[in-house]
PDB file of N, CA and C in Angstrom:
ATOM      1  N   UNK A   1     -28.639   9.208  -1.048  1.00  0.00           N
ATOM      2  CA  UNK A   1     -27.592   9.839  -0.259  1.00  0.00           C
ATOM      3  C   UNK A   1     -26.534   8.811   0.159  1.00  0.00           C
ATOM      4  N   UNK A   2     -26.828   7.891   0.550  1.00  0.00           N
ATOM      5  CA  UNK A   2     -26.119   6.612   1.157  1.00  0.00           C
ATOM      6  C   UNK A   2     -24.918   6.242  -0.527  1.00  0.00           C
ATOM      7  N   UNK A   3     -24.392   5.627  -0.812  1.00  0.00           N
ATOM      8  CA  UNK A   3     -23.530   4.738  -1.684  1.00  0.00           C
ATOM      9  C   UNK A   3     -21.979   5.210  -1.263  1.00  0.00           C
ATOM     10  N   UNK A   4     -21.554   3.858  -1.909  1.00  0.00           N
ATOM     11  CA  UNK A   4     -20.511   3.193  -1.574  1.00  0.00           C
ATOM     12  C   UNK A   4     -19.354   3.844  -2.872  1.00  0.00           C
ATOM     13  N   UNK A   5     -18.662   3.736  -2.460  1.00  0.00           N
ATOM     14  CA  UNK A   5     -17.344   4.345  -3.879  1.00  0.00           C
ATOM     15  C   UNK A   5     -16.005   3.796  -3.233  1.00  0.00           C
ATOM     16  N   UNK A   6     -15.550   3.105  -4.060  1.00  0.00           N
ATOM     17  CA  UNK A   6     -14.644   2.259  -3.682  1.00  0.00           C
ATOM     18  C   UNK A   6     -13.318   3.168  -3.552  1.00  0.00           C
ATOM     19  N   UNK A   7     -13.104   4.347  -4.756  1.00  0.00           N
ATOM     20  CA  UNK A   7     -12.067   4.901  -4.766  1.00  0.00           C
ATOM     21  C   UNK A   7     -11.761   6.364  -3.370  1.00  0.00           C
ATOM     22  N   UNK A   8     -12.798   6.649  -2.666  1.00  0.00           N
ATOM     23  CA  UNK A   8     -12.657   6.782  -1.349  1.00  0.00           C
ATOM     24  C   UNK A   8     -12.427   5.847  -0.144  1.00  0.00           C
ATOM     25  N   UNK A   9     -13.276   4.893  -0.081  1.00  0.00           N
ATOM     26  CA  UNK A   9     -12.287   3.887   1.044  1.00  0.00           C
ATOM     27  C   UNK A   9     -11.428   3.126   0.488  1.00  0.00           C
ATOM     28  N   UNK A  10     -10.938   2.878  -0.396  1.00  0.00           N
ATOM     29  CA  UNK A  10      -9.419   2.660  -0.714  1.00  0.00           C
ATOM     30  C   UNK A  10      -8.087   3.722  -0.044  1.00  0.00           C
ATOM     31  N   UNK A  11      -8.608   5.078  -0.405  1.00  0.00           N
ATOM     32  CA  UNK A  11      -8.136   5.747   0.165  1.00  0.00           C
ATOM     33  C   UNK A  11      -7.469   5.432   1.923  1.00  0.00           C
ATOM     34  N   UNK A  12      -9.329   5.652   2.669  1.00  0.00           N
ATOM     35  CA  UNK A  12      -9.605   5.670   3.792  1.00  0.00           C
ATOM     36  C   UNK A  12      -8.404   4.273   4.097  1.00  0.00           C
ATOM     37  N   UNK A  13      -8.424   3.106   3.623  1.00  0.00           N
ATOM     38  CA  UNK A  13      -8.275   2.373   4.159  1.00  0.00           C
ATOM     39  C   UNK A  13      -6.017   2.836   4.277  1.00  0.00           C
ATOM     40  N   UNK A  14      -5.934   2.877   3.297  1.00  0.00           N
ATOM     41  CA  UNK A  14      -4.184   3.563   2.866  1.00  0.00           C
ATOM     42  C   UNK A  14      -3.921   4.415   3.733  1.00  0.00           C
ATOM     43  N   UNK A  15      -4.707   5.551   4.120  1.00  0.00           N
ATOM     44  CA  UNK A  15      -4.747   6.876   5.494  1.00  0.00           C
ATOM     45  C   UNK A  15      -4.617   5.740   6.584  1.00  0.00           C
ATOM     46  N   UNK A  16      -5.531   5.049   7.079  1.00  0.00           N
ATOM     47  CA  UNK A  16      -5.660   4.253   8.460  1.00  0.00           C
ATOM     48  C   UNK A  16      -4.101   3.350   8.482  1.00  0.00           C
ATOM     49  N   UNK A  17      -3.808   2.966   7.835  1.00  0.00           N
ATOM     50  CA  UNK A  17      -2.695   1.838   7.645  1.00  0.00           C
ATOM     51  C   UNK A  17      -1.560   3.064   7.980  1.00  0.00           C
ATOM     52  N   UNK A  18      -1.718   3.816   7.016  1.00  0.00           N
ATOM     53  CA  UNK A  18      -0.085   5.199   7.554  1.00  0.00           C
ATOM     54  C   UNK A  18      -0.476   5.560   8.813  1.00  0.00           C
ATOM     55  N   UNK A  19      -1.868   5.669   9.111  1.00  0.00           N
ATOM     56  CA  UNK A  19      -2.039   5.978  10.914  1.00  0.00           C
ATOM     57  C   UNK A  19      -1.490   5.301  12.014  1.00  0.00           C
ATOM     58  N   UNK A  20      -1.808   4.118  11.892  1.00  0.00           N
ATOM     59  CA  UNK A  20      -1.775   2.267  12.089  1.00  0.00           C
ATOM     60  C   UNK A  20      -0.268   2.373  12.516  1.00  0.00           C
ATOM     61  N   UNK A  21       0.950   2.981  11.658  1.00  0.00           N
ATOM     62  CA  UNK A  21       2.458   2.855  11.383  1.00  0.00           C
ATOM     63  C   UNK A  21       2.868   3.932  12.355  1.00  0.00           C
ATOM     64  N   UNK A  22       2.678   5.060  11.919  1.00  0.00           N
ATOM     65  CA  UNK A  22       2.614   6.345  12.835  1.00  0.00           C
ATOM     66  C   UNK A  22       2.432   6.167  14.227  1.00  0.00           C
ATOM     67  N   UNK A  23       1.629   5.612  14.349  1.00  0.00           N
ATOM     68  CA  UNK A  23       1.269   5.177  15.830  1.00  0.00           C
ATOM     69  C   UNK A  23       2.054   4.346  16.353  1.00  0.00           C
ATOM     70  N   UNK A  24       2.459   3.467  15.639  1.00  0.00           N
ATOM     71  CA  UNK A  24       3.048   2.298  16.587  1.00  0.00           C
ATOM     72  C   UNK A  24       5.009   2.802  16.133  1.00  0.00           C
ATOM     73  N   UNK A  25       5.211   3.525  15.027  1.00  0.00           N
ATOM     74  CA  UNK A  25       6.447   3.636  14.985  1.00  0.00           C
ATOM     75  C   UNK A  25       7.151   5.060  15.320  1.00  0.00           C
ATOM     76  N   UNK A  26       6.069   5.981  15.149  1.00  0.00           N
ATOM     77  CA  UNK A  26       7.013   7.498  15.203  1.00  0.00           C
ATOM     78  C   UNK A  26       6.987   7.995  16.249  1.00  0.00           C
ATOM     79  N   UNK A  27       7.708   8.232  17.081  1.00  0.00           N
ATOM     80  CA  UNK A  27       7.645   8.514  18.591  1.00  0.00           C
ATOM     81  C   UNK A  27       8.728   9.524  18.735  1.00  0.00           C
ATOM     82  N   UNK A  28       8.499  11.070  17.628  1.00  0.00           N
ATOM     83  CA  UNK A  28       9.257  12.157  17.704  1.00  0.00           C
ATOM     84  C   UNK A  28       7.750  13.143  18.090  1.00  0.00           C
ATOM     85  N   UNK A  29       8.541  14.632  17.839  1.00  0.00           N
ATOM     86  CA  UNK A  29       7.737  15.189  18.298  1.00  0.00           C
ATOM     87  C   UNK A  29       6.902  16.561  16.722  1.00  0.00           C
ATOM     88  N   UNK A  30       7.606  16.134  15.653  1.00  0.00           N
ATOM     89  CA  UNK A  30       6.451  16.424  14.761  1.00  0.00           C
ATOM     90  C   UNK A  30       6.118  15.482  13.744  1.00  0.00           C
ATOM     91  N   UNK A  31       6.140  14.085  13.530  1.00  0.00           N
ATOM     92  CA  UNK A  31       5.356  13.819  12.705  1.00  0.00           C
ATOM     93  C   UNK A  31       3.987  12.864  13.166  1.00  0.00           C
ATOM     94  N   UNK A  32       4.091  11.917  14.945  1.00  0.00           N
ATOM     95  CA  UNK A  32       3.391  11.695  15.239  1.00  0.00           C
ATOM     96  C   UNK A  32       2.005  13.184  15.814  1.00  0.00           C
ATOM     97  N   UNK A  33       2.932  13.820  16.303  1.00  0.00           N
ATOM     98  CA  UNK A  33       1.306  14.704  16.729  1.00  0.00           C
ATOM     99  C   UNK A  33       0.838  15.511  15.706  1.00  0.00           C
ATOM    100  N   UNK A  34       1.567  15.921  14.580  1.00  0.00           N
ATOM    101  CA  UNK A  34       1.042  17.268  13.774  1.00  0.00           C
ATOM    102  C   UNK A  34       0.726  16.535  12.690  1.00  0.00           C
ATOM    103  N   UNK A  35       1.621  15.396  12.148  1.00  0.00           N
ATOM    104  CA  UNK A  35       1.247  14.532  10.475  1.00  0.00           C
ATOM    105  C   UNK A  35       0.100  13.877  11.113  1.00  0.00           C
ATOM    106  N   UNK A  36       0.201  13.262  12.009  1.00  0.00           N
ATOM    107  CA  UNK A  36      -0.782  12.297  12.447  1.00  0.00           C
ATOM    108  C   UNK A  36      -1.935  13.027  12.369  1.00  0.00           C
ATOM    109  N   UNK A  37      -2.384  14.301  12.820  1.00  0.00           N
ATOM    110  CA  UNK A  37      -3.582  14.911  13.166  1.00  0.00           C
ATOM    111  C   UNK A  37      -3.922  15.097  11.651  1.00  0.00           C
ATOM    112  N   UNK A  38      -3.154  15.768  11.329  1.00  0.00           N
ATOM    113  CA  UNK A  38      -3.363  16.308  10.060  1.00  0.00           C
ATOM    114  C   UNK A  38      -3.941  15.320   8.675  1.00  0.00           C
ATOM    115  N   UNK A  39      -3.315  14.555   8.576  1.00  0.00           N
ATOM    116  CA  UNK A  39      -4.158  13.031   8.056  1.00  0.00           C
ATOM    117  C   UNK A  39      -5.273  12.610   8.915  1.00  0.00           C
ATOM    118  N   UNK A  40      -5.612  12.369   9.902  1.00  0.00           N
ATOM    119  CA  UNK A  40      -6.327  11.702  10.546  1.00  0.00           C
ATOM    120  C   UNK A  40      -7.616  12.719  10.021  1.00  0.00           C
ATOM    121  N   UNK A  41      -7.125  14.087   9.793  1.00  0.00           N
ATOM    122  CA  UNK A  41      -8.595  14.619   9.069  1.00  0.00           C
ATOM    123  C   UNK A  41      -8.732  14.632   7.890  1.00  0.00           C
ATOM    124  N   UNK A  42      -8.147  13.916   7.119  1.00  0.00           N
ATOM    125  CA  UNK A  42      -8.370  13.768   5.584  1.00  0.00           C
ATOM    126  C   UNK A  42      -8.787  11.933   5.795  1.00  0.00           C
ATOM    127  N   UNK A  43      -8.406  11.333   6.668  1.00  0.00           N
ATOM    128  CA  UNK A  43      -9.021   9.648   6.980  1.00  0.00           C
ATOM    129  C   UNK A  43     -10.597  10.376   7.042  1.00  0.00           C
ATOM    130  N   UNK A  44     -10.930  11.038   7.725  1.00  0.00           N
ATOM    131  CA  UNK A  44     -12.214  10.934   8.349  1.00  0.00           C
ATOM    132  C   UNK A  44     -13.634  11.795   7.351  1.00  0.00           C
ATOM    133  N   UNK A  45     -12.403  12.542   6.315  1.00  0.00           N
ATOM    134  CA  UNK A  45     -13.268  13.223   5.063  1.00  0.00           C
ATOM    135  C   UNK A  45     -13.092  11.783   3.947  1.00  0.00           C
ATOM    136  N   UNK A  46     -12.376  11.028   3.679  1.00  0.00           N
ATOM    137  CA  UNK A  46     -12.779  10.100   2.426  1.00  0.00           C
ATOM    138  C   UNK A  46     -13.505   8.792   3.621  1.00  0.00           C
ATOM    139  N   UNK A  47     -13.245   8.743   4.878  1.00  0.00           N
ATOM    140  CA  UNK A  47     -14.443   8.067   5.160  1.00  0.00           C
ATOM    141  C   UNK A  47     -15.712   8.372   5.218  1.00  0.00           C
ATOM    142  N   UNK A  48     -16.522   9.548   5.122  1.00  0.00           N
ATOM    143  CA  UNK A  48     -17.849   9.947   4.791  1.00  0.00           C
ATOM    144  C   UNK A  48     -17.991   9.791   3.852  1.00  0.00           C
ATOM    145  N   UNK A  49     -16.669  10.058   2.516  1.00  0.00           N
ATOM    146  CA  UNK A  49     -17.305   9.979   1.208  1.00  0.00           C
ATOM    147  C   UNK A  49     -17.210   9.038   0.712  1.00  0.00           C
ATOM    148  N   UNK A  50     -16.677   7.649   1.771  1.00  0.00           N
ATOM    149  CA  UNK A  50     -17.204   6.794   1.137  1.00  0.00           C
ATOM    150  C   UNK A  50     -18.017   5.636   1.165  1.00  0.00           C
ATOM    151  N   UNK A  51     -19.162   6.201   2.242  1.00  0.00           N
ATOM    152  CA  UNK A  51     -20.599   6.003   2.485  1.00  0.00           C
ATOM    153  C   UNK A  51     -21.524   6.920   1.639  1.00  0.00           C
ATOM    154  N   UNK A  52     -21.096   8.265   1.508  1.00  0.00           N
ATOM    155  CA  UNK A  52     -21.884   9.041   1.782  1.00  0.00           C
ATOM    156  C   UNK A  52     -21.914  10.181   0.448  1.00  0.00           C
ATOM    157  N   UNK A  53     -22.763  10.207  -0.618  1.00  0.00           N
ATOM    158  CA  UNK A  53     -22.549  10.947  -1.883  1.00  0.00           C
ATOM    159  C   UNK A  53     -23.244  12.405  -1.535  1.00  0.00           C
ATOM    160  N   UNK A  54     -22.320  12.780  -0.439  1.00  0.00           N
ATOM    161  CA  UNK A  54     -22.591  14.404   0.113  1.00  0.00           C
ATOM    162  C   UNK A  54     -21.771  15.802  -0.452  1.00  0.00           C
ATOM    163  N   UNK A  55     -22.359  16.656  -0.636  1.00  0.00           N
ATOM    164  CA  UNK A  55     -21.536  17.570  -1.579  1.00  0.00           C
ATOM    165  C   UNK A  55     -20.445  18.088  -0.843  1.00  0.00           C
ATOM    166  N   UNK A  56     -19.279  18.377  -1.412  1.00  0.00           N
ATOM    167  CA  UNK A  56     -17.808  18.604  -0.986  1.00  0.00           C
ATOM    168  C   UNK A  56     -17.922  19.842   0.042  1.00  0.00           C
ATOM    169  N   UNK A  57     -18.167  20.401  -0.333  1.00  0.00           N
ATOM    170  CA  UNK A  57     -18.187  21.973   0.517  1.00  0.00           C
ATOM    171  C   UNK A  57     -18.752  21.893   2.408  1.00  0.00           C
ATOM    172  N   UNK A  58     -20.320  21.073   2.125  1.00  0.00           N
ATOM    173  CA  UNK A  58     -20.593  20.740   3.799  1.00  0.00           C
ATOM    174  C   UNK A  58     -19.950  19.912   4.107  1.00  0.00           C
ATOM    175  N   UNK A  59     -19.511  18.326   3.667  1.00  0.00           N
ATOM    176  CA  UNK A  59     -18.570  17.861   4.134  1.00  0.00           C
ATOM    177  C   UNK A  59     -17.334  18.181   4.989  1.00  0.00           C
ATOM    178  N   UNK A  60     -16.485  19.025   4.210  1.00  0.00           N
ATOM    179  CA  UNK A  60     -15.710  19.694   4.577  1.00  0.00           C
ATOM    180  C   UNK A  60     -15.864  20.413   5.667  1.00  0.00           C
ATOM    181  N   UNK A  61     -16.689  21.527   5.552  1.00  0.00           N
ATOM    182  CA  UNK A  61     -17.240  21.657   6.542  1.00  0.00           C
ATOM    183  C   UNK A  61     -17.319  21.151   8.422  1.00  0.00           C
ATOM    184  N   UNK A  62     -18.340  19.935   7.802  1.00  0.00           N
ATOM    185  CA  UNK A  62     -18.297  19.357   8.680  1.00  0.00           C
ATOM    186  C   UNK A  62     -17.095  18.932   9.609  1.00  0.00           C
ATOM    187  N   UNK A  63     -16.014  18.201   8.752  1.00  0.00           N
ATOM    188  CA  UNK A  63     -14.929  17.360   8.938  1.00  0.00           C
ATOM    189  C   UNK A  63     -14.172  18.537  10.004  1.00  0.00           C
ATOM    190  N   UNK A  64     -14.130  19.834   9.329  1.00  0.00           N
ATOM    191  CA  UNK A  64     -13.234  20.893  10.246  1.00  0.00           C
ATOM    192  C   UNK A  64     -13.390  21.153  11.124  1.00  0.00           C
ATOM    193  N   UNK A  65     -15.261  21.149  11.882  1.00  0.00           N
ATOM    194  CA  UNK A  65     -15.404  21.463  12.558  1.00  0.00           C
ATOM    195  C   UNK A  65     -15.453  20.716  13.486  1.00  0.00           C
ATOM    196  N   UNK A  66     -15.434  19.559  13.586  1.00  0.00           N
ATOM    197  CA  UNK A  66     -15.434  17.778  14.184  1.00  0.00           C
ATOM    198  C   UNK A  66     -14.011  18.007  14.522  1.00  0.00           C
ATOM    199  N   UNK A  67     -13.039  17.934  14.013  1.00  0.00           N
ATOM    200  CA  UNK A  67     -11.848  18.214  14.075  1.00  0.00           C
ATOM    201  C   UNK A  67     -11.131  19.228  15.075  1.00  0.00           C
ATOM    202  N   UNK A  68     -12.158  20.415  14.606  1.00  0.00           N
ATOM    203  CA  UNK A  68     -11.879  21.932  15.656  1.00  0.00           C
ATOM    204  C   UNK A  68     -12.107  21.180  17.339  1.00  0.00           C
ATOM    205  N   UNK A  69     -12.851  20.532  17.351  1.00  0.00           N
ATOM    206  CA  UNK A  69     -13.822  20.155  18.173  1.00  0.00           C
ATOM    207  C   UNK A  69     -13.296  19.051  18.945  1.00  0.00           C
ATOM    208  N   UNK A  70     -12.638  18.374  18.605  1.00  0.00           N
ATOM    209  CA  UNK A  70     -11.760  17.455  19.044  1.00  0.00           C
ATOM    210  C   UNK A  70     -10.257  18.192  20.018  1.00  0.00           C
ATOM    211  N   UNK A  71      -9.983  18.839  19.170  1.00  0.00           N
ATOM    212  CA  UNK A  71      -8.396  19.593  19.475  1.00  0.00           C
ATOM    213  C   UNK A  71      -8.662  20.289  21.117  1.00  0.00           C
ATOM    214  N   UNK A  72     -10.108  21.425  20.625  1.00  0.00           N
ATOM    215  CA  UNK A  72     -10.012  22.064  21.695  1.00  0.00           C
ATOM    216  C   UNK A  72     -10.582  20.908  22.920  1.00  0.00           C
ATOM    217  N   UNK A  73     -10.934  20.125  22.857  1.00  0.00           N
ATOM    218  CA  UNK A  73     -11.375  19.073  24.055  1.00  0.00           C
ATOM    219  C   UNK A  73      -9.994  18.545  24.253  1.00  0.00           C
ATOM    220  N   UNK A  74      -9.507  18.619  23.388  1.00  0.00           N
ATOM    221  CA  UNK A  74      -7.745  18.245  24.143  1.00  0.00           C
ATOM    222  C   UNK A  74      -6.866  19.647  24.932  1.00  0.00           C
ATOM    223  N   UNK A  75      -7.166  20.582  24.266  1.00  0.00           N
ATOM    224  CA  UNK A  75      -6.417  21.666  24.832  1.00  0.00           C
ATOM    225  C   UNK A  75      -7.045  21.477  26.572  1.00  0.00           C
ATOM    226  N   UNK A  76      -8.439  21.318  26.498  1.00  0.00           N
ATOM    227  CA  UNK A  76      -8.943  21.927  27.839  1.00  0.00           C
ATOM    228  C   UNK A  76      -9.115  20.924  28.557  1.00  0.00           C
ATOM    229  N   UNK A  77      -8.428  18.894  27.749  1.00  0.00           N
ATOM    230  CA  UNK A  77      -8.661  18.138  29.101  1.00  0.00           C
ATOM    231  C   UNK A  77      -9.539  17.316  29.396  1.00  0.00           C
ATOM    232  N   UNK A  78     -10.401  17.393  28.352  1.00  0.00           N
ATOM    233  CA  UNK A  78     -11.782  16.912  28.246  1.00  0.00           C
ATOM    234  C   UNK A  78     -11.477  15.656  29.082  1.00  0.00           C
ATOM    235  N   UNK A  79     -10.535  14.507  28.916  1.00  0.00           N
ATOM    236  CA  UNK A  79     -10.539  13.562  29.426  1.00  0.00           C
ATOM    237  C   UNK A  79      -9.860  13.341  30.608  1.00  0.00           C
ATOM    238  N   UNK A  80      -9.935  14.387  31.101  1.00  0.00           N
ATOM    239  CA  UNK A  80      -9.430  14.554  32.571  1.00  0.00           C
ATOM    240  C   UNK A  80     -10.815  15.087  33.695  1.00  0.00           C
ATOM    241  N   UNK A  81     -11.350  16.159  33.006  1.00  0.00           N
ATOM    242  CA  UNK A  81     -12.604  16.398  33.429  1.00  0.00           C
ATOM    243  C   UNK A  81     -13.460  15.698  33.567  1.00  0.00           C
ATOM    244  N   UNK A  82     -13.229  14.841  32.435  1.00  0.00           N
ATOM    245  CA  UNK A  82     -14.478  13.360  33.134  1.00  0.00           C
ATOM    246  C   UNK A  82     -13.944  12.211  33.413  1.00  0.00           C
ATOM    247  N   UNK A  83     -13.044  12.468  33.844  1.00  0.00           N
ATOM    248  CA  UNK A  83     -12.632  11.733  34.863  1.00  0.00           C
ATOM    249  C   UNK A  83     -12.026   9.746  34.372  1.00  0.00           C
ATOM    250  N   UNK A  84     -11.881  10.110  32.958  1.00  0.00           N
ATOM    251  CA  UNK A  84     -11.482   8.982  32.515  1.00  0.00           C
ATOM    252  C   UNK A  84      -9.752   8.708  32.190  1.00  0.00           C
ATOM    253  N   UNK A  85      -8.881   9.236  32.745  1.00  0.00           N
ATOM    254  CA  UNK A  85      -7.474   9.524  32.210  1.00  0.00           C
ATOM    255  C   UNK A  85      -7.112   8.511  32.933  1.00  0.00           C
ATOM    256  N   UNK A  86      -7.073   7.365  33.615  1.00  0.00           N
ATOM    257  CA  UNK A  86      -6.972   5.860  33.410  1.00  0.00           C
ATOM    258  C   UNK A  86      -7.375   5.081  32.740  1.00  0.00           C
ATOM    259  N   UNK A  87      -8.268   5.437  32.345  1.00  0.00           N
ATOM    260  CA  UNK A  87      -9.252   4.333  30.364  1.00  0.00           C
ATOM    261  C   UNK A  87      -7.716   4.458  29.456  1.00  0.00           C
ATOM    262  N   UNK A  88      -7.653   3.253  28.844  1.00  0.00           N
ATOM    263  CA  UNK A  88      -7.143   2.920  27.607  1.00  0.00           C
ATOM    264  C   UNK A  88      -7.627   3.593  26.639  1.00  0.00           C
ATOM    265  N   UNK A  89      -8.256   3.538  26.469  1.00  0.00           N
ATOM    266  CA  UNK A  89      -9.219   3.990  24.789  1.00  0.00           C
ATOM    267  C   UNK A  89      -8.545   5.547  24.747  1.00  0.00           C
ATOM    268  N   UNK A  90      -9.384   6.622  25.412  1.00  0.00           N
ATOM    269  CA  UNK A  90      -8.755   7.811  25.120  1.00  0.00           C
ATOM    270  C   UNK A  90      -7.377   8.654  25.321  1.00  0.00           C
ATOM    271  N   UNK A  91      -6.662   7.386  25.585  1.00  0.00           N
ATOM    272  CA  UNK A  91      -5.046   7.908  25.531  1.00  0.00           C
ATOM    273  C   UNK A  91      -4.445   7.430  24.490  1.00  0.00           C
ATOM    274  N   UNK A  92      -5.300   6.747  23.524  1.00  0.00           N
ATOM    275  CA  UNK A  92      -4.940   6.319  22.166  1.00  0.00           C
ATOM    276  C   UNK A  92      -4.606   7.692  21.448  1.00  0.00           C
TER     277      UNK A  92
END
């Protein structure tokens, strides 16, 4: 289950670097929040696959729902509710 494939984190690594840029350069209001998200879930599907020789379909899967899962913890605040919205880290 485990192996390595270079032609997914090559990928992964090309996604993180346009993230990397995005972040530090686009400071409008659709390509940092909507491109950004929107890649950031295709970073996080060729980073499983490229640990991980898991079949496409649960992957996917997975990735959407990790994703779903993320958003709505932003809609509702998550990091306000616990009380961390002075931390660095999750205002990244």
């Amino acid at each position: 289950m485990l192996s390595f494939n270079f032609k997914y984190f090559s990928l992964t690594i090309l996604l993180l670097i346009t993230e990397i840029i995005i972040a530090t350069w686009a400071h409008d209001a659709l390509i940092r929040p909507y491109g950004g998200d929107f890649l950031v879930v295709i970073l996080v599907y060729c980073l499983i696959k490229s640990f991980m020789d898991s079949p496409v379909s649960p992957t996917i899967i997975g990735v959407l729902l990790f994703s779903y899962l993320v958003e709505i913890s932003q809609y509702f605040h998550l990091v306000n509710l616990l009380g961390l919205e002075n931390s660095k880290l999750p205002a990244l």
